[in-house]
C-alpha atoms as a PDB file:
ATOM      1  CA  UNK A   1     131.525 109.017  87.385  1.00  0.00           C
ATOM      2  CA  UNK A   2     133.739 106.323  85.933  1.00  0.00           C
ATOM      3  CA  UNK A   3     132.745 104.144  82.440  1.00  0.00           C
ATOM      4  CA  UNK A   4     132.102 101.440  84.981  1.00  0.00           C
ATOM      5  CA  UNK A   5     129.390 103.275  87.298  1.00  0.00           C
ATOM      6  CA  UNK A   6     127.629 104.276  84.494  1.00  0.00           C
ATOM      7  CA  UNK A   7     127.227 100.351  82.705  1.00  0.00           C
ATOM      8  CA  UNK A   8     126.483  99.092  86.193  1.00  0.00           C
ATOM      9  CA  UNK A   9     123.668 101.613  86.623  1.00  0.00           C
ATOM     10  CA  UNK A  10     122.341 101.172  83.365  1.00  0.00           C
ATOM     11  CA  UNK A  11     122.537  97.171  83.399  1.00  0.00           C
ATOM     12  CA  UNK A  12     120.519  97.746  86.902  1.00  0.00           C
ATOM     13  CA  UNK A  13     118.117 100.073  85.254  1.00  0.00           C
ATOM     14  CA  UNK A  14     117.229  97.381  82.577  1.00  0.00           C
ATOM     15  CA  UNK A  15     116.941  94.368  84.759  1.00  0.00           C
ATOM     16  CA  UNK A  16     114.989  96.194  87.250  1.00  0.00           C
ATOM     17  CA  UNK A  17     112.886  97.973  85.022  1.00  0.00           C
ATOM     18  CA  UNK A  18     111.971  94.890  82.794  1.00  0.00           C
ATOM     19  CA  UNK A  19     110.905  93.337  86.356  1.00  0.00           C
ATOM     20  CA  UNK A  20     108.596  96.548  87.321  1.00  0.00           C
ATOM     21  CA  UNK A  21     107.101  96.357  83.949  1.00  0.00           C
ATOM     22  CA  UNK A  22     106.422  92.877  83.599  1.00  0.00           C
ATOM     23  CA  UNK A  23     104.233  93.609  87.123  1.00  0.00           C
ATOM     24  CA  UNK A  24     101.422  93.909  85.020  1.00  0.00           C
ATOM     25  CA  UNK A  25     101.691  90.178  83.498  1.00  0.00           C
ATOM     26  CA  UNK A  26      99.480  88.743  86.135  1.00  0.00           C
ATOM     27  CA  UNK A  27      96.681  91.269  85.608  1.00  0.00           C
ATOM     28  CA  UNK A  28      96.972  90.415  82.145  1.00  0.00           C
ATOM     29  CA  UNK A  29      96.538  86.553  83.309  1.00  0.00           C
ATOM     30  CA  UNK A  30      93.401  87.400  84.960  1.00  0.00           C
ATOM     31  CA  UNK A  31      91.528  89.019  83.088  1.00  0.00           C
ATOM     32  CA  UNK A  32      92.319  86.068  80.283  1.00  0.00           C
ATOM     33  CA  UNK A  33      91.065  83.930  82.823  1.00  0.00           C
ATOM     34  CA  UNK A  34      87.953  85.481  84.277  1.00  0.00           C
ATOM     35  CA  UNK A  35      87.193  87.479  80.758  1.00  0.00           C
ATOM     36  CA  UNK A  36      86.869  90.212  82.385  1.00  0.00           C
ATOM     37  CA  UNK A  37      88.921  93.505  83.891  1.00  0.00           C
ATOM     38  CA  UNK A  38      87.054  93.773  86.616  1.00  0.00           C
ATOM     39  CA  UNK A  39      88.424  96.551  88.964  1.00  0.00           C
ATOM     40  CA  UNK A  40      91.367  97.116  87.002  1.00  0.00           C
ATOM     41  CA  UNK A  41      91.749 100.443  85.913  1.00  0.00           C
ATOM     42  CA  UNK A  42      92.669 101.570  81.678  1.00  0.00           C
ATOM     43  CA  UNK A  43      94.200 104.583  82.647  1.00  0.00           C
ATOM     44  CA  UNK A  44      97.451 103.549  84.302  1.00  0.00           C
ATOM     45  CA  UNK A  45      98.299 101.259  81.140  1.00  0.00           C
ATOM     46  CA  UNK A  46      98.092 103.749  78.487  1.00  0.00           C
ATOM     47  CA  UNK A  47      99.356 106.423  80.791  1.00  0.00           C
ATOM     48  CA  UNK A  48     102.845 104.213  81.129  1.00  0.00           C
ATOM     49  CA  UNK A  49     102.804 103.642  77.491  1.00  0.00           C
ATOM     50  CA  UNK A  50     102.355 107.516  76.469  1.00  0.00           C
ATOM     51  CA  UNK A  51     105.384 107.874  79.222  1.00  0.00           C
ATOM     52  CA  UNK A  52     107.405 105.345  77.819  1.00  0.00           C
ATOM     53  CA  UNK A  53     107.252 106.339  74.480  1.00  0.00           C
ATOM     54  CA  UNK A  54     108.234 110.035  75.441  1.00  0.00           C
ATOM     55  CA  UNK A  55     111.231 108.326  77.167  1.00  0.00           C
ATOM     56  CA  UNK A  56     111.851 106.413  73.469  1.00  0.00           C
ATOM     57  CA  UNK A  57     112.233 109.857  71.474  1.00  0.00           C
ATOM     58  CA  UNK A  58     113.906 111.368  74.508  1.00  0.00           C
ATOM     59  CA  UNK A  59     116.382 108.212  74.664  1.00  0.00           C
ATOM     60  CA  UNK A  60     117.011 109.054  70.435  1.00  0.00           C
ATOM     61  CA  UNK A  61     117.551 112.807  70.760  1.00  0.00           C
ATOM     62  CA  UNK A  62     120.326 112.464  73.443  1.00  0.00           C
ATOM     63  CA  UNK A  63     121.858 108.985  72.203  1.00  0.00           C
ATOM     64  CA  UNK A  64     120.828 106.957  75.205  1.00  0.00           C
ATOM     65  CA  UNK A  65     120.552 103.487  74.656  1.00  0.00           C
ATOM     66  CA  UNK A  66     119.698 102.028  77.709  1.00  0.00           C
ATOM     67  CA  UNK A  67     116.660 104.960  77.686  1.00  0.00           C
ATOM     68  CA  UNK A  68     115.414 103.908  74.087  1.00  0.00           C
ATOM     69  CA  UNK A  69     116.352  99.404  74.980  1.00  0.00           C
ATOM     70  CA  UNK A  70     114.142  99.405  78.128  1.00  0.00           C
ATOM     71  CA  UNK A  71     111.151 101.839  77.000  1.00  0.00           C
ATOM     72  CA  UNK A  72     110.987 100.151  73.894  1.00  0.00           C
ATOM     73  CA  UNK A  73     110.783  96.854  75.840  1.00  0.00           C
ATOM     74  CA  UNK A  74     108.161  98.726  78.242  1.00  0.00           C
ATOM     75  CA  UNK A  75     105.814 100.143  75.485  1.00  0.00           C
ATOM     76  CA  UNK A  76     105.671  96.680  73.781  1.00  0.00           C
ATOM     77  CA  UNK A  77     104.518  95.514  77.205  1.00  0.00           C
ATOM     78  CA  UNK A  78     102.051  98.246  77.730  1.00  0.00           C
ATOM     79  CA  UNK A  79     100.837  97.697  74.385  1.00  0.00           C
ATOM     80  CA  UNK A  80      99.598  94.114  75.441  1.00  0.00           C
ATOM     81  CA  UNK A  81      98.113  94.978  78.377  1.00  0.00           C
ATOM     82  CA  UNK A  82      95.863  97.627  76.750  1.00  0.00           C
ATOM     83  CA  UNK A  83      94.932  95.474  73.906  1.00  0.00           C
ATOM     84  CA  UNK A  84      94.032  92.616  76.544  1.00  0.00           C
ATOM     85  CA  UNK A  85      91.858  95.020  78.834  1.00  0.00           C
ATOM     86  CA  UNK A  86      90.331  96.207  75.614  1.00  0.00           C
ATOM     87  CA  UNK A  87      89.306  92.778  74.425  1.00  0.00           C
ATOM     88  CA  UNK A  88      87.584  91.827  77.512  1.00  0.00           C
ATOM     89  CA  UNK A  89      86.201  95.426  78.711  1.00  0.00           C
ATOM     90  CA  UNK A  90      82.353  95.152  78.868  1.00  0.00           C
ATOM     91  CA  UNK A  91      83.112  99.395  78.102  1.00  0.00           C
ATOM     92  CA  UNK A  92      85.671  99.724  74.946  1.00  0.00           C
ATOM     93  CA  UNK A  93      84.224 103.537  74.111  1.00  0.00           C
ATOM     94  CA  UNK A  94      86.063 105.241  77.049  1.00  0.00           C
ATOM     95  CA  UNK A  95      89.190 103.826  77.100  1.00  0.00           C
ATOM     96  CA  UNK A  96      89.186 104.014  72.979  1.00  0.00           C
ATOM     97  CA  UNK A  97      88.326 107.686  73.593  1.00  0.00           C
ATOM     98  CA  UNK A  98      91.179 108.316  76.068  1.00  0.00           C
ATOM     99  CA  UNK A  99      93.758 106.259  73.915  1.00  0.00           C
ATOM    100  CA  UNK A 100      92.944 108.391  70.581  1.00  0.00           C
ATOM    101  CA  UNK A 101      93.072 111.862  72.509  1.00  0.00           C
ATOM    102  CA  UNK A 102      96.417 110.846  73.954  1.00  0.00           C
ATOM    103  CA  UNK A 103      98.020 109.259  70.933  1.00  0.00           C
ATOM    104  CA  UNK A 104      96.709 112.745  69.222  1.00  0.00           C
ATOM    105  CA  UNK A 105      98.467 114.722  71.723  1.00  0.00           C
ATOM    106  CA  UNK A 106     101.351 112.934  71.781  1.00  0.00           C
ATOM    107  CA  UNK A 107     101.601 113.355  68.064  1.00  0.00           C
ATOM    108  CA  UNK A 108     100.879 116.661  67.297  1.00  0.00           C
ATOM    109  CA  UNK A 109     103.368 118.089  70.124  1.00  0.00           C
ATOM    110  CA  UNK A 110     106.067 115.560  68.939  1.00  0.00           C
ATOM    111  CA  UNK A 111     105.573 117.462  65.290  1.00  0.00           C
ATOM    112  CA  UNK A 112     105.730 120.921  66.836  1.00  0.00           C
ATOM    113  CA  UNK A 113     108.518 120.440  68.649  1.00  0.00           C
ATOM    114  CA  UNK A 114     110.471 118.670  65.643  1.00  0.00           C
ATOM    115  CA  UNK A 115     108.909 120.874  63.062  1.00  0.00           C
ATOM    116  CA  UNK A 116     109.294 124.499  64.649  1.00  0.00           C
ATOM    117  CA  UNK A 117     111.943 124.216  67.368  1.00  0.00           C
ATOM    118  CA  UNK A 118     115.556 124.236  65.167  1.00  0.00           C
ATOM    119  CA  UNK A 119     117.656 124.534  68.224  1.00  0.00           C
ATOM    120  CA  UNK A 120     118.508 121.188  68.870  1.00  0.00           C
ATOM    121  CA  UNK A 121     118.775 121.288  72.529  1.00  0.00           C
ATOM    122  CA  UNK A 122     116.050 123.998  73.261  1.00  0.00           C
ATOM    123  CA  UNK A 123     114.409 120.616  71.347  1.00  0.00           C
ATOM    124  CA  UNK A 124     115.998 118.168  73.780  1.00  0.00           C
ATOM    125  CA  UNK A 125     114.691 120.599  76.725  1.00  0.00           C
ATOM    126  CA  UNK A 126     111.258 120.539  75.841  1.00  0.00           C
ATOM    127  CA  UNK A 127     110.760 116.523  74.931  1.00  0.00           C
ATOM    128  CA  UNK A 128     112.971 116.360  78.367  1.00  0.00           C
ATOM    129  CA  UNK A 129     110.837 118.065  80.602  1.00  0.00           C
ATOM    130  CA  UNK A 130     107.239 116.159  79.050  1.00  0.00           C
ATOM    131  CA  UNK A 131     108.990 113.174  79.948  1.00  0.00           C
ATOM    132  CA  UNK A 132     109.866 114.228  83.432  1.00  0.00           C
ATOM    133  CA  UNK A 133     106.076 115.646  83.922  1.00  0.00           C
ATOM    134  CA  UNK A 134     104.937 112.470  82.681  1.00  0.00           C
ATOM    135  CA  UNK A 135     107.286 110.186  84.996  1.00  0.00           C
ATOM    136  CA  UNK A 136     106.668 112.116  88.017  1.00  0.00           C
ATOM    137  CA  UNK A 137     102.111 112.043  87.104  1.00  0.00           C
ATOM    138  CA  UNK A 138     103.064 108.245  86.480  1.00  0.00           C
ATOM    139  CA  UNK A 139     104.692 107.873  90.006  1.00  0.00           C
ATOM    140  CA  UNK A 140     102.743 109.768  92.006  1.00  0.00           C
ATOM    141  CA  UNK A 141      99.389 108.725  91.031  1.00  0.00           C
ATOM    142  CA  UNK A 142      98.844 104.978  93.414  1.00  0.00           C
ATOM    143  CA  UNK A 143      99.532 107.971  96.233  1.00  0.00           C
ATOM    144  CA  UNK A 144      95.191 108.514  95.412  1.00  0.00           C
ATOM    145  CA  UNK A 145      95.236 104.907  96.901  1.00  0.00           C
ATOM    146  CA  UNK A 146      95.951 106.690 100.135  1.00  0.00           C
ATOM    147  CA  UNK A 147      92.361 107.826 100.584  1.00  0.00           C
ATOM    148  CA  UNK A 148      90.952 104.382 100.075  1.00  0.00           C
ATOM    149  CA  UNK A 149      93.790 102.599 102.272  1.00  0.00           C
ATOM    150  CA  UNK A 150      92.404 104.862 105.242  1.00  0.00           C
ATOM    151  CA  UNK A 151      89.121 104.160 104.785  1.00  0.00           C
ATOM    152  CA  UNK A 152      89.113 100.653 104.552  1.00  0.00           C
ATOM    153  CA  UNK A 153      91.879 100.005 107.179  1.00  0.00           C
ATOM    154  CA  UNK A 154      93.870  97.690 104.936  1.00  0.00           C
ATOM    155  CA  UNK A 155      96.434  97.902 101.670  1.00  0.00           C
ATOM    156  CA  UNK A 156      94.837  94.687  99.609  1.00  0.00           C
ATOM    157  CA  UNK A 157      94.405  97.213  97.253  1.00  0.00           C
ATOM    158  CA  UNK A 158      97.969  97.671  96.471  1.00  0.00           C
ATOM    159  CA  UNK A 159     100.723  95.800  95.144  1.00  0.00           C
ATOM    160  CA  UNK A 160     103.505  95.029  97.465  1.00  0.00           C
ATOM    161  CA  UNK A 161     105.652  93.590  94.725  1.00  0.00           C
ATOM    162  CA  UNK A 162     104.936  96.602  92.558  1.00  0.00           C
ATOM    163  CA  UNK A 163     105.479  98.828  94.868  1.00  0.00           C
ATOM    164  CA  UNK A 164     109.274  97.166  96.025  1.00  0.00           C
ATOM    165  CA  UNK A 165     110.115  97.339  92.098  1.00  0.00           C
ATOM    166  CA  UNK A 166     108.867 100.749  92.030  1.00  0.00           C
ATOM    167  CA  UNK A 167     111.513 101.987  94.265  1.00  0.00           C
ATOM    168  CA  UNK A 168     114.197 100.065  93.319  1.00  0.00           C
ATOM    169  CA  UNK A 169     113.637 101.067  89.507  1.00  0.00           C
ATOM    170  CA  UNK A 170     113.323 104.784  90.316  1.00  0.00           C
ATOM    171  CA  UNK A 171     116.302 104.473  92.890  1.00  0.00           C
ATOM    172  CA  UNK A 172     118.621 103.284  90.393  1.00  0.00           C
ATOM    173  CA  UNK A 173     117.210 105.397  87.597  1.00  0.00           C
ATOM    174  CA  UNK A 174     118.060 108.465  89.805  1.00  0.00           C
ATOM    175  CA  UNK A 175     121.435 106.834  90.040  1.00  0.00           C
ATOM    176  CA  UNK A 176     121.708 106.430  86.529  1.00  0.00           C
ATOM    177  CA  UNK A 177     120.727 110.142  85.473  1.00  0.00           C
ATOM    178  CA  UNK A 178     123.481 111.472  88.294  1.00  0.00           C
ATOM    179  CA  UNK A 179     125.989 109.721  86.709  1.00  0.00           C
ATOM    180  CA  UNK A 180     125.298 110.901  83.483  1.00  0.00           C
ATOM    181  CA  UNK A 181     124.227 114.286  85.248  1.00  0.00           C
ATOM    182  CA  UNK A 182     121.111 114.407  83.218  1.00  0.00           C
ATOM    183  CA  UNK A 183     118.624 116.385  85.066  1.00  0.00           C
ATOM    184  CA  UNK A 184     115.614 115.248  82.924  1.00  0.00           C
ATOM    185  CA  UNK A 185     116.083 111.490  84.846  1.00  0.00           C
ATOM    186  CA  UNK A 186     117.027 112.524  88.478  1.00  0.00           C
ATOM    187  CA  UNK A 187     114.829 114.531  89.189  1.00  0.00           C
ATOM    188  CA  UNK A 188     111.381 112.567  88.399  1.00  0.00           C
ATOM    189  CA  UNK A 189     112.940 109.317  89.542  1.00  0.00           C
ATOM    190  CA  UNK A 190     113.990 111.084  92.708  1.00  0.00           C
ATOM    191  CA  UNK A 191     110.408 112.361  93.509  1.00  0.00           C
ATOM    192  CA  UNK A 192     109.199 108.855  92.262  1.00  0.00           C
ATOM    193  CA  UNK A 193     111.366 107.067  95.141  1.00  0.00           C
ATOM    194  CA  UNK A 194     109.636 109.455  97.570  1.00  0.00           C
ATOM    195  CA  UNK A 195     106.238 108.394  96.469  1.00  0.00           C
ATOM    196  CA  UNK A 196     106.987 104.411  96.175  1.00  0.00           C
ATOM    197  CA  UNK A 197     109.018 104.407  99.384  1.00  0.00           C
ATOM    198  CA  UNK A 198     106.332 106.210 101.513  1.00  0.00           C
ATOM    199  CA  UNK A 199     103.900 103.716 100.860  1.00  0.00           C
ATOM    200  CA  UNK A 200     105.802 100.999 102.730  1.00  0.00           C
ATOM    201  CA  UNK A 201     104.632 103.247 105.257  1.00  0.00           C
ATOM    202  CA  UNK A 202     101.243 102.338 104.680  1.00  0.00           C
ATOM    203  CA  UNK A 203     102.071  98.564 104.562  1.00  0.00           C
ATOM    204  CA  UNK A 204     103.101  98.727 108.098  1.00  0.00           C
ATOM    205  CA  UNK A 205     100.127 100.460 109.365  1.00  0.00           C
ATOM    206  CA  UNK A 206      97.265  98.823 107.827  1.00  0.00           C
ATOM    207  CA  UNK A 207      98.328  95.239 106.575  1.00  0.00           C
ATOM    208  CA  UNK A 208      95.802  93.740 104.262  1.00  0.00           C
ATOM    209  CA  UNK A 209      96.340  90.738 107.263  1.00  0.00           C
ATOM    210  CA  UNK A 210      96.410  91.611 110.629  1.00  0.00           C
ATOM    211  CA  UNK A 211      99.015  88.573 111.279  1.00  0.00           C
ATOM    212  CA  UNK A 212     101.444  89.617 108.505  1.00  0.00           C
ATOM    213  CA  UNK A 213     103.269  93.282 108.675  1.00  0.00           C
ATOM    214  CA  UNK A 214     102.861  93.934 105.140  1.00  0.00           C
ATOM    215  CA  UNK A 215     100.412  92.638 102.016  1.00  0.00           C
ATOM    216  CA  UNK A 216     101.968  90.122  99.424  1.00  0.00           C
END
């Protein structure tokens, strides 16, 4: 694709991204308000930020700016968010647990893979396809949501703005890594706007308000 393609897909990528990430901003606000995190899950936070941070070293080895600018942006985010559920979680043990094992694992295969793989792209490979096992566990996970959305009838307990960023941002990601015909990007964000778009699906059939064809 043309110099231009490419800047308009990675401008895209950032705005939209920033917008997806910053999603989280109001369950931040709440639990400052109530004091409390409630029903909102740990995992999903530090899951995002172990995924973004992949996507930072990934971005580094292959000279990607936008990939480095707009995880960089998203870790700092996901960052907050964890440190605001921890402050306020009546149980800091397990997610303390679960952020030391990860940040360990993370780690230790970031100094294998720099420390014993010389090839530089046998290197880029590796880091490449964590971060695409990562993106696609990251995207497919509100899909357990499904289960619950049956049950109860209604999708109150999904976000409908989330889930319209998610498939914008891995729509023009996709975009993005086919016009830089990087693999590593199209195919998680590809299986990612599968997964967001499908649950528009569910919005339609069981609206968290019977007069309204979709939940806000």
């Amino acid at each position: 694709m043309s110099e231009f393609w490419i800047n308009f897909f990675s401008n895209g990528c950032i705005v939209i991204t920033i917008i997806m990430f910053a999603t989280g901003i109001p369950q931040c606000m709440q639990m400052i308000k109530h004091k409390t995190t409630k029903n909102i899950p740990f995992l999903p936070y530090l899951m995002t930020n172990i995924n973004t941070i992949g996507w930072i070293i990934y971005g580094k080895m292959t000279v990607n700016f936008t990939v480095v600018l707009i995880n960089a942006i998203g870790a700092a985010l996901q960052t907050l968010y964890m440190t605001v559920f921890l402050f306020f979680a009546a149980d800091k043990t397990t997610p303390l647990i679960q952020s030391t094992f990860c940040g360990l694992t993370a780690a230790i295969t970031w100094y294998m893979v720099t420390q014993y793989v010389k090839l530089a792209n046998l290197a880029i490979n590796i880091i490449g396809f964590i971060c695409c096992t990562l993106t696609i566990c990251m995207f497919a996970s509100p899909l357990a949501e499904i289960n619950t959305v049956i049950a109860s009838k209604s999708t109150s307990s999904i976000s409908f703005p989330l889930t319209v960023t998610a498939s914008l941002c891995s729509a023009m990601w996709t975009l993005f890594g086919v016009a830089l015909h990087d693999n590593f990007i199209v195919v998680p964000n590809a299986l990612g706007f599968i997964a967001s778009a499908s649950r528009f699906y569910l919005f339609y059939k069981y609206p968290s308000d019977p007069l309204l064809p979709y939940s806000v």
